[in-house]
C-alpha atoms as a PDB file:
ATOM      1  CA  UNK A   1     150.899 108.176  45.624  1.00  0.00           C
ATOM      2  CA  UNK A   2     147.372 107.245  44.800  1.00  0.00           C
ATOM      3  CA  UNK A   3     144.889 109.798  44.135  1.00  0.00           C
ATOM      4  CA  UNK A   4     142.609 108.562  47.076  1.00  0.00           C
ATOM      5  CA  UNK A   5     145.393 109.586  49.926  1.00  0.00           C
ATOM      6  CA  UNK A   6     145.095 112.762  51.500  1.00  0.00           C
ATOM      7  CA  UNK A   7     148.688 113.962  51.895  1.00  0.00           C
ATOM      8  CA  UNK A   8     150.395 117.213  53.627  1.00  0.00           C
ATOM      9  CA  UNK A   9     153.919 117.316  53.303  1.00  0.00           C
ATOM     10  CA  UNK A  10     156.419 116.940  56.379  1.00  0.00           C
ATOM     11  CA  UNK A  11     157.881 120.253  57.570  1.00  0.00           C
ATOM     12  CA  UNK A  12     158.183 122.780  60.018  1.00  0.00           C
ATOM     13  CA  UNK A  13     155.601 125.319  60.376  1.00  0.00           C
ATOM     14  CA  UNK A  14     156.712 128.490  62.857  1.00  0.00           C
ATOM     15  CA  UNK A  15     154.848 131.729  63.655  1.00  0.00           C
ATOM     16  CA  UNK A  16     155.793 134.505  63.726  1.00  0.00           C
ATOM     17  CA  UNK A  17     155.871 135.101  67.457  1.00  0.00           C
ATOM     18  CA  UNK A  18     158.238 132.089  67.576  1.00  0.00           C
ATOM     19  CA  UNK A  19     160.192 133.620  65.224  1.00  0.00           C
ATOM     20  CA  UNK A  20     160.923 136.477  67.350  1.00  0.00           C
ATOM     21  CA  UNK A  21     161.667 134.231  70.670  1.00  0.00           C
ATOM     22  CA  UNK A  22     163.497 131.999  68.595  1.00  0.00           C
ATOM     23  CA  UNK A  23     161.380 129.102  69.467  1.00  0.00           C
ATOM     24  CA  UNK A  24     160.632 126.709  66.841  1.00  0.00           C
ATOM     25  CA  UNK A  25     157.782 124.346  66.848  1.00  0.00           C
ATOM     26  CA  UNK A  26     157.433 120.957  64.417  1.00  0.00           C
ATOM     27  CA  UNK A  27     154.708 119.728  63.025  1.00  0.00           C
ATOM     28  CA  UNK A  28     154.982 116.023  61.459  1.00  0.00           C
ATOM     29  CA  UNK A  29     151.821 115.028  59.193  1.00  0.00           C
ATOM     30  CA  UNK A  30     151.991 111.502  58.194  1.00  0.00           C
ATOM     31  CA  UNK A  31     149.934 110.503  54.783  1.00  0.00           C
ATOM     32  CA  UNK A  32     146.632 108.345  55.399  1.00  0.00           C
ATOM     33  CA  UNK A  33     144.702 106.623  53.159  1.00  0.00           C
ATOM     34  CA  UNK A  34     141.442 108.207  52.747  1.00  0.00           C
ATOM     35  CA  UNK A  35     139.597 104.837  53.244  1.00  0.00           C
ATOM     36  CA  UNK A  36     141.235 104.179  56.174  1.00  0.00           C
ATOM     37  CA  UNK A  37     140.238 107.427  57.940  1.00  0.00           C
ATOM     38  CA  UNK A  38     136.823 107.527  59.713  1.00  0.00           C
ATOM     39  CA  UNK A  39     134.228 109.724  57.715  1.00  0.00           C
ATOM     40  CA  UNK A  40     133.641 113.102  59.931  1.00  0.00           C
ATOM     41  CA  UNK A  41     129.872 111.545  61.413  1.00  0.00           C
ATOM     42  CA  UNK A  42     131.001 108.168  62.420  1.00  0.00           C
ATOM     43  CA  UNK A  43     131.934 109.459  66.141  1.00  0.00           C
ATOM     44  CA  UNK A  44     128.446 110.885  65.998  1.00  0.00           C
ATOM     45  CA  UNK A  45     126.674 108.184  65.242  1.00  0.00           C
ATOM     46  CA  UNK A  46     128.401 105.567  67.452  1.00  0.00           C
ATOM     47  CA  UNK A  47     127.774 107.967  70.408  1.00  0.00           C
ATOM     48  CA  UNK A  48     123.456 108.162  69.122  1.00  0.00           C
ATOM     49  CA  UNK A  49     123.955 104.247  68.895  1.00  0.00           C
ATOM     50  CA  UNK A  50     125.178 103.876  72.506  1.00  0.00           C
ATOM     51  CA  UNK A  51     122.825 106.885  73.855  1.00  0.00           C
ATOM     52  CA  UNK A  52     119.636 105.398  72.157  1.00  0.00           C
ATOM     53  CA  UNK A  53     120.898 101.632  73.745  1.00  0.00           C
ATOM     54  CA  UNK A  54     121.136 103.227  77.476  1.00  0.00           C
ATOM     55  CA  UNK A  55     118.125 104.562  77.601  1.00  0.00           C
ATOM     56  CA  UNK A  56     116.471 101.269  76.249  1.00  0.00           C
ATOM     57  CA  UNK A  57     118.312  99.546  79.115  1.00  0.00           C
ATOM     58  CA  UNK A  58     117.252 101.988  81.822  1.00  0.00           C
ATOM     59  CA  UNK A  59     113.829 102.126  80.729  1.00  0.00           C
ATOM     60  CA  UNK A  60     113.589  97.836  80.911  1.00  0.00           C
ATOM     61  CA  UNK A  61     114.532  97.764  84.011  1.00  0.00           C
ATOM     62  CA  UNK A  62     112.448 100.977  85.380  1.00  0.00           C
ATOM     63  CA  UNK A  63     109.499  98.815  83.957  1.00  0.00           C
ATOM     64  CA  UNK A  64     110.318  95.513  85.074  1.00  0.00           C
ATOM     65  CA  UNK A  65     112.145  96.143  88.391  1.00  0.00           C
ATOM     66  CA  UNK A  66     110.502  94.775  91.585  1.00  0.00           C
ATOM     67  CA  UNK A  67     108.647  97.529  93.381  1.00  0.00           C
ATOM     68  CA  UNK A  68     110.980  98.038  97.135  1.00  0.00           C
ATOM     69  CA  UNK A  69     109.385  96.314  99.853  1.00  0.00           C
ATOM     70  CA  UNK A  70     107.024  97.414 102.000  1.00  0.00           C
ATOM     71  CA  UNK A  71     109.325  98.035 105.184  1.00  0.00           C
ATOM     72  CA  UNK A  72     107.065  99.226 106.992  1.00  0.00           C
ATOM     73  CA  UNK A  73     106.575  96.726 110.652  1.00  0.00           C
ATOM     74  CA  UNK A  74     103.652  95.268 110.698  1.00  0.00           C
ATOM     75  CA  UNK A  75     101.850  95.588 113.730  1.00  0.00           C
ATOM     76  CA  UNK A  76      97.679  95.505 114.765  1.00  0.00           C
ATOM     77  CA  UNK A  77      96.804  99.006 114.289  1.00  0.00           C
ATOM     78  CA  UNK A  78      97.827  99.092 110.642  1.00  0.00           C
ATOM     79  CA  UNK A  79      95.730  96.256 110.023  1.00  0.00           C
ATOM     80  CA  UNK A  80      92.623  96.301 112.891  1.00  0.00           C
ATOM     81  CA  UNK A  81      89.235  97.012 111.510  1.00  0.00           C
ATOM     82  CA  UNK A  82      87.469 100.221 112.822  1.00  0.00           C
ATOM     83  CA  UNK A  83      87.110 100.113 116.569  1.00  0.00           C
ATOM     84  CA  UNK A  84      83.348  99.945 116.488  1.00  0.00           C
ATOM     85  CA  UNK A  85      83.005  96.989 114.265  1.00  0.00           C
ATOM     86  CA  UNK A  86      83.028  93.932 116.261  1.00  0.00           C
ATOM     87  CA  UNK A  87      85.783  91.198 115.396  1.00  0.00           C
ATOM     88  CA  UNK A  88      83.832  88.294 113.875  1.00  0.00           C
ATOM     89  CA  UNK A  89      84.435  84.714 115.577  1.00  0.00           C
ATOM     90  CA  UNK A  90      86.946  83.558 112.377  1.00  0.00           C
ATOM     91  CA  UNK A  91      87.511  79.681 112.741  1.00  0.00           C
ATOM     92  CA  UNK A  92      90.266  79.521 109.607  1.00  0.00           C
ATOM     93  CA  UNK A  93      93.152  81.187 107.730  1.00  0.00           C
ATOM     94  CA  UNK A  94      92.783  80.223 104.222  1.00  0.00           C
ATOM     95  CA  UNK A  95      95.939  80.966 102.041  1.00  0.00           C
ATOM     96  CA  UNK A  96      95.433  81.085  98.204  1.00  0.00           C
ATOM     97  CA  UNK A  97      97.559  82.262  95.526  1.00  0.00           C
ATOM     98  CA  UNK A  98      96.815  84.348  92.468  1.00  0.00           C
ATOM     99  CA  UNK A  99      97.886  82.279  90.165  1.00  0.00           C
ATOM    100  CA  UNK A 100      99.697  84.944  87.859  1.00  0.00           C
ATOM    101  CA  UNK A 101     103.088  87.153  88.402  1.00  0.00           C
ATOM    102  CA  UNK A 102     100.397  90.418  88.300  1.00  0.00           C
ATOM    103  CA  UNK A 103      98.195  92.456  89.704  1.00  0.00           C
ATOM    104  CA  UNK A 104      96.409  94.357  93.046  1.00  0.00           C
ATOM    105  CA  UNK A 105      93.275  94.179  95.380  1.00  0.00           C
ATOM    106  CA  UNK A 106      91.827  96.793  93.036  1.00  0.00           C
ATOM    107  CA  UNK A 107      92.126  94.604  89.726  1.00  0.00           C
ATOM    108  CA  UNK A 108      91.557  90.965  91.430  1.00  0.00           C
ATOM    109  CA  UNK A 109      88.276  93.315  92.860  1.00  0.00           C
ATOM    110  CA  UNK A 110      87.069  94.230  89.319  1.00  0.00           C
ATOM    111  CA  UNK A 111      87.630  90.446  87.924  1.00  0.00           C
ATOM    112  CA  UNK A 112      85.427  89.385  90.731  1.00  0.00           C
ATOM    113  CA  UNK A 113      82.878  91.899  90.745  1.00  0.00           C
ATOM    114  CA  UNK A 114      82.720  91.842  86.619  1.00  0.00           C
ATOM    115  CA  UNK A 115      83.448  88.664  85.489  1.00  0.00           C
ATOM    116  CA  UNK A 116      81.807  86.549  88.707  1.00  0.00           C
ATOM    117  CA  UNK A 117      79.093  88.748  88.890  1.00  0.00           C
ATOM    118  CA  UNK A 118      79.899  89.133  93.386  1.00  0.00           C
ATOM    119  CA  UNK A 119      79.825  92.168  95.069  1.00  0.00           C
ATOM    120  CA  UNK A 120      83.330  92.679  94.834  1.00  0.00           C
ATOM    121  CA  UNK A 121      86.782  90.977  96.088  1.00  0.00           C
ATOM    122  CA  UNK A 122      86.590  87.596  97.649  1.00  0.00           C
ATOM    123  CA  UNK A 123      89.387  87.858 100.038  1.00  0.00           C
ATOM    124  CA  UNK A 124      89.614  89.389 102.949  1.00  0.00           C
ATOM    125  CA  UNK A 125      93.540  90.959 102.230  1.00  0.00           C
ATOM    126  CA  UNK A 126      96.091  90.768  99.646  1.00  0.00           C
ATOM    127  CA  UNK A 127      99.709  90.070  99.957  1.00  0.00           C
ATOM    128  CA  UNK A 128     101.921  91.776  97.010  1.00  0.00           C
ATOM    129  CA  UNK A 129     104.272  90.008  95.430  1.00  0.00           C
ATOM    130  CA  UNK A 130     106.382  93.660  94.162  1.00  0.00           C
ATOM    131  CA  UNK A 131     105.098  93.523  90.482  1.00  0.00           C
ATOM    132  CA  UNK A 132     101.825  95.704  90.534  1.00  0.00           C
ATOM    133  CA  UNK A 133     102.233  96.624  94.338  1.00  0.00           C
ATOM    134  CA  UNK A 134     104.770  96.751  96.840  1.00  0.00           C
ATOM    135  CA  UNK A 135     106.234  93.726  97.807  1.00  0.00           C
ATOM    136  CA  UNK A 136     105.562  92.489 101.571  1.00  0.00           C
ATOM    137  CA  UNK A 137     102.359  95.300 101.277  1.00  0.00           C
ATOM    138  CA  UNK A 138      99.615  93.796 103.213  1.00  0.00           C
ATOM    139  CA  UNK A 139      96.082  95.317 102.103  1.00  0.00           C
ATOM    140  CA  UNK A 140      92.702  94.460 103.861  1.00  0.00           C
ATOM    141  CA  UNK A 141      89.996  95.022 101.877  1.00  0.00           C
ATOM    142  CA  UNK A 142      86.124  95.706 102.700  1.00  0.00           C
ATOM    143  CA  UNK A 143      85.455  92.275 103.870  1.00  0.00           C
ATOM    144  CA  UNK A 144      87.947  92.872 106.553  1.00  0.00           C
ATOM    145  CA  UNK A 145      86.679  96.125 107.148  1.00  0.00           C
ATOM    146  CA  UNK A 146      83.478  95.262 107.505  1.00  0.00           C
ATOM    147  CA  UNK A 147      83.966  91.509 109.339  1.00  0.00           C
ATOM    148  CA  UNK A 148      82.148  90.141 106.340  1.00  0.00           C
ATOM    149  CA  UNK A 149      81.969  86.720 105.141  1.00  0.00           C
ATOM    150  CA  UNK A 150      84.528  85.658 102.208  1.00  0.00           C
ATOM    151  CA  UNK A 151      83.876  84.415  98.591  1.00  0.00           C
ATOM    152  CA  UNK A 152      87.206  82.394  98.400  1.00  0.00           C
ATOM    153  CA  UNK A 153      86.423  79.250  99.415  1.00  0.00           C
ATOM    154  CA  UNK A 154      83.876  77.493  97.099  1.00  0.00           C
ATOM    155  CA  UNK A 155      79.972  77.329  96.188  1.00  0.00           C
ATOM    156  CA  UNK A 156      79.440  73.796  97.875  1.00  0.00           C
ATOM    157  CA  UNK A 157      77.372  73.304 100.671  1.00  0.00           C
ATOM    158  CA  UNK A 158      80.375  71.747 102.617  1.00  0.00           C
ATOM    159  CA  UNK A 159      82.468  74.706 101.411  1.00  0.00           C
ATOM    160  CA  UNK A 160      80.174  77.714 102.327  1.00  0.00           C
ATOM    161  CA  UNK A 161      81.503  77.268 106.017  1.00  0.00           C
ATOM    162  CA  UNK A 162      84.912  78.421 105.101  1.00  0.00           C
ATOM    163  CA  UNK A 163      83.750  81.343 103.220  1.00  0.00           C
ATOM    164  CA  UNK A 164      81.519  82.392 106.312  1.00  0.00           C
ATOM    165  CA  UNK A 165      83.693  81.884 109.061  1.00  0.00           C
ATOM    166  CA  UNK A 166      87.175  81.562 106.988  1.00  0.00           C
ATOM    167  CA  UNK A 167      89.577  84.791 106.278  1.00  0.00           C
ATOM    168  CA  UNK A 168      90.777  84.592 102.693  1.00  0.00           C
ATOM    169  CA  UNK A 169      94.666  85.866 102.098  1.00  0.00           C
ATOM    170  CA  UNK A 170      95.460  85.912  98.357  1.00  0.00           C
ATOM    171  CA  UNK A 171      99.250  86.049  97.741  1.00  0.00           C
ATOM    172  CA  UNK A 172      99.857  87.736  94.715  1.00  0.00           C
ATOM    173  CA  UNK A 173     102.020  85.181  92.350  1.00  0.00           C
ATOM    174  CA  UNK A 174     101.896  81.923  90.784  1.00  0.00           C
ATOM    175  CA  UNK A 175     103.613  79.705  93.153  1.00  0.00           C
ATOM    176  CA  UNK A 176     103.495  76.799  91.029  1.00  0.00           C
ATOM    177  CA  UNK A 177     105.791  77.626  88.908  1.00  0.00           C
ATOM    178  CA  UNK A 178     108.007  80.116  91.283  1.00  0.00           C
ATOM    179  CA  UNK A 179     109.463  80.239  94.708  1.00  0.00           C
ATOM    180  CA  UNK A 180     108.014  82.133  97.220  1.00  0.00           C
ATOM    181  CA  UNK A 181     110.429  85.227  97.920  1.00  0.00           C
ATOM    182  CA  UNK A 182     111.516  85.431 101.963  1.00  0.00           C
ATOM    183  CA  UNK A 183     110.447  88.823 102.637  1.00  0.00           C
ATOM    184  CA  UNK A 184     106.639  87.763 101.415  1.00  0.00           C
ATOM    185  CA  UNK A 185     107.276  84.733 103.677  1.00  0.00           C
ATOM    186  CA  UNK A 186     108.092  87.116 106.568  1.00  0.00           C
ATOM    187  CA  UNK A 187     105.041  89.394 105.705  1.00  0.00           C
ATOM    188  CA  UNK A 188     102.694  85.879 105.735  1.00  0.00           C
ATOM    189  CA  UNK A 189     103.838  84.702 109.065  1.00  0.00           C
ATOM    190  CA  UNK A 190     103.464  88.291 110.354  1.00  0.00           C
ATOM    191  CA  UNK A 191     100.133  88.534 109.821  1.00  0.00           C
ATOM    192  CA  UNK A 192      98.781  85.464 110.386  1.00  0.00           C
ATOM    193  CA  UNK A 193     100.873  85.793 114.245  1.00  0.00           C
ATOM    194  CA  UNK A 194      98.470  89.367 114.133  1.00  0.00           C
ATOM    195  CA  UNK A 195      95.086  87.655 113.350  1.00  0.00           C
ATOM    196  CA  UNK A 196      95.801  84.829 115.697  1.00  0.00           C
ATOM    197  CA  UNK A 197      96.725  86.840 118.810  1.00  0.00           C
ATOM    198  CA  UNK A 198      93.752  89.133 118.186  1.00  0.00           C
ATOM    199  CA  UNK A 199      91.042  86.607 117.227  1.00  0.00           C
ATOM    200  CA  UNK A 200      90.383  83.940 120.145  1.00  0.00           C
ATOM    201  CA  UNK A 201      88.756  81.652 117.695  1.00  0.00           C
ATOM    202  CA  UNK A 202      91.878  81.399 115.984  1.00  0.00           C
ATOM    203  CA  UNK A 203      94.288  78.775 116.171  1.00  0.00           C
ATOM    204  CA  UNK A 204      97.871  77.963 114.452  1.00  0.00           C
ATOM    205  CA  UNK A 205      96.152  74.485 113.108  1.00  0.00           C
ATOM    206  CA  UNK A 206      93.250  76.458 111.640  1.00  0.00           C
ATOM    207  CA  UNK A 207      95.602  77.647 109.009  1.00  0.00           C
ATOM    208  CA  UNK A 208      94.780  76.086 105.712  1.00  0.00           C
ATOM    209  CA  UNK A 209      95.278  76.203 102.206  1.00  0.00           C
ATOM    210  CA  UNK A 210      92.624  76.499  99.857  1.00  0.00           C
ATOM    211  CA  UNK A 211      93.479  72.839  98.418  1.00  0.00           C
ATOM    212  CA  UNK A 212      92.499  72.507 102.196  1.00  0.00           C
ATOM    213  CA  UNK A 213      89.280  72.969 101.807  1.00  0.00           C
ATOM    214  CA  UNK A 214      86.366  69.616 102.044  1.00  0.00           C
ATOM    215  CA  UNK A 215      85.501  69.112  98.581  1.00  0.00           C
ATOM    216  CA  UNK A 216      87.945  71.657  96.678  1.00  0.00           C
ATOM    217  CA  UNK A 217      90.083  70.477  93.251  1.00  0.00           C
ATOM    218  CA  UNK A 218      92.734  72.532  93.134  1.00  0.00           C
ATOM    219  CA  UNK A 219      96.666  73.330  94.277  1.00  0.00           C
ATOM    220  CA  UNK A 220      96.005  76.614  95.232  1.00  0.00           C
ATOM    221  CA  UNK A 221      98.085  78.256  97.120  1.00  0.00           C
ATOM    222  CA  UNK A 222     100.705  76.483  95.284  1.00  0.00           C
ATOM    223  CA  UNK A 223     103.142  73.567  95.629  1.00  0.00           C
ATOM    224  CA  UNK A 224     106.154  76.305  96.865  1.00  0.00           C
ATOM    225  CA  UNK A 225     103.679  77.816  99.483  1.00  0.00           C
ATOM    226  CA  UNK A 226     104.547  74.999 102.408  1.00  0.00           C
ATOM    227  CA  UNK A 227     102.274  75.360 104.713  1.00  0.00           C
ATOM    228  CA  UNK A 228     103.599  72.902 107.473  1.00  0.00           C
ATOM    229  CA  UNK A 229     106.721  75.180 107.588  1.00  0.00           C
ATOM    230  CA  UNK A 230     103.815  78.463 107.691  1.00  0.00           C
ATOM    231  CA  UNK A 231     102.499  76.924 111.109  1.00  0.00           C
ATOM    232  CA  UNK A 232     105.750  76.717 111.833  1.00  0.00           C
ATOM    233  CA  UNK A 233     106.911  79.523 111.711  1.00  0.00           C
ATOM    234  CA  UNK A 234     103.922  81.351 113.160  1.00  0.00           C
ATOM    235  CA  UNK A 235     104.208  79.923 116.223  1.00  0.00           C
ATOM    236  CA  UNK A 236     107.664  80.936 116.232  1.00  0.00           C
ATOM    237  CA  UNK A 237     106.611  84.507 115.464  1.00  0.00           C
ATOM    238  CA  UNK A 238     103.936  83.928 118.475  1.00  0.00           C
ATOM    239  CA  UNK A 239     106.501  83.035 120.814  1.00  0.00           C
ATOM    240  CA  UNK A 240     109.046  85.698 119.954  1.00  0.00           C
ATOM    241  CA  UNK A 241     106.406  88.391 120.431  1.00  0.00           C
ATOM    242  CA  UNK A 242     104.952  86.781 123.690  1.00  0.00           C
ATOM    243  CA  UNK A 243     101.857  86.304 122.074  1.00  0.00           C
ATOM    244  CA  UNK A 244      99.558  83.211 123.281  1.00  0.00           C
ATOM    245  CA  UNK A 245     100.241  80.177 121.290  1.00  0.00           C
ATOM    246  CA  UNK A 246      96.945  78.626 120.150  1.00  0.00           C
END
């Protein structure tokens, strides 16, 4: 036996309780060798290991986990500018995208009011995409508020007309590169179904992409943003809530 074994001899061990009963209890120690047996801490540390590595985990996905949906039905009231502002004579939709996975109204607002030098936001709502705000959540934003013109569409002459009379909807995302998730699809369709039922100078064929507009480089909102399926399915939505097809 090597001097690196820990030994303890086989044999029976009885108290003296058992004694008395006459029950006898064994105890059979088997030698190990001493580089085979775990040190005391090992356990310990393998537990720490795994600990430290679940809260990692939970904490990547608590930070990168879509924000739920905005459930909430849409319906006029939740998106209707105040009763005694008058609803301006809107001629077009105009869908952009963001071009980028993040942000809100509030930080697409400071780029615009900072960076462009305007007087704050161009659109006229914001569609989020889950990331920096819920996803589906439809926010209107003081243009809307107010029934004032857009800064969405372009600073040609032939493109001011679409920032006067146009209502700008920036989808939060960069659908170039990604597919546009149903439930934002839903939320699009819903709203442009609202604005169409409750502006008479709205029509399904006045929805356009910004690409749409005379004069305007761009693929904004996005080859994955279809918007011959969009009119579709508005009219659709129109139908199914016995709204007036226009």
């Amino acid at each position: 036996m090597t001097s690196n074994e820990s030994v303890q001899p086989t044999g029976e061990t009885n108290t003296s309780a058992e004694r008395g009963t006459g029950r006898h209890t064994s105890l059979r120690l088997a030698a190990v060798p001493a580089e085979l047996a775990p040190p005391p801490e090992r356990g310990v540390r393998i537990i720490a290991i795994i600990a430290v590595g679940v809260m990692i985990a939970v904490l990547v996905w608590a930070v990168s986990r879509p924000i739920k949906p905005h459930a909430e039905p849409l319906v006029w009231d939740s998106i209707a500018p105040p009763q005694s502002t008058a609803i301006h004579p809107w001629r077009w939709i105009v869908i952009h995208h963001s071009a980028s996975r993040r942000g809100n109204a509030q930080v697409i607002d400071s780029e615009h009011l900072n960076q462009r030098g305007w007087d704050g936001i161009g659109y006229h709502f914001v569609l989020g995409n889950g990331v920096d705000m819920p996803l589906g959540r439809i926010e209107g934003t003081f243009r809307w508020r107010l029934q004032q013109h857009g800064a969405h569409a372009g600073a040609l002459p032939q493109q001011k007309i679409y920032n006067a009379d146009g209502i700008g909807v920036c989808v939060i995302g960069n659908y170039d590169n990604e597919q546009v998730d149903p439930y934002i699809e839903q939320r699009l369709v819903e709203l442009c179904a609202q604005l169409i039922d409750h502006t008479p100078t709205l029509s399904v064929g006045r929805i356009i992409g910004h690409k749409d507009v005379p004069g305007k480089i761009t693929a904004c909102p996005g080859k994955a943003i279809d918007l011959e399926r969009l009119r579709f399915l508005v009219r659709e939505e129109l139908q199914r809530r016995g709204m007036m097809v226009r």
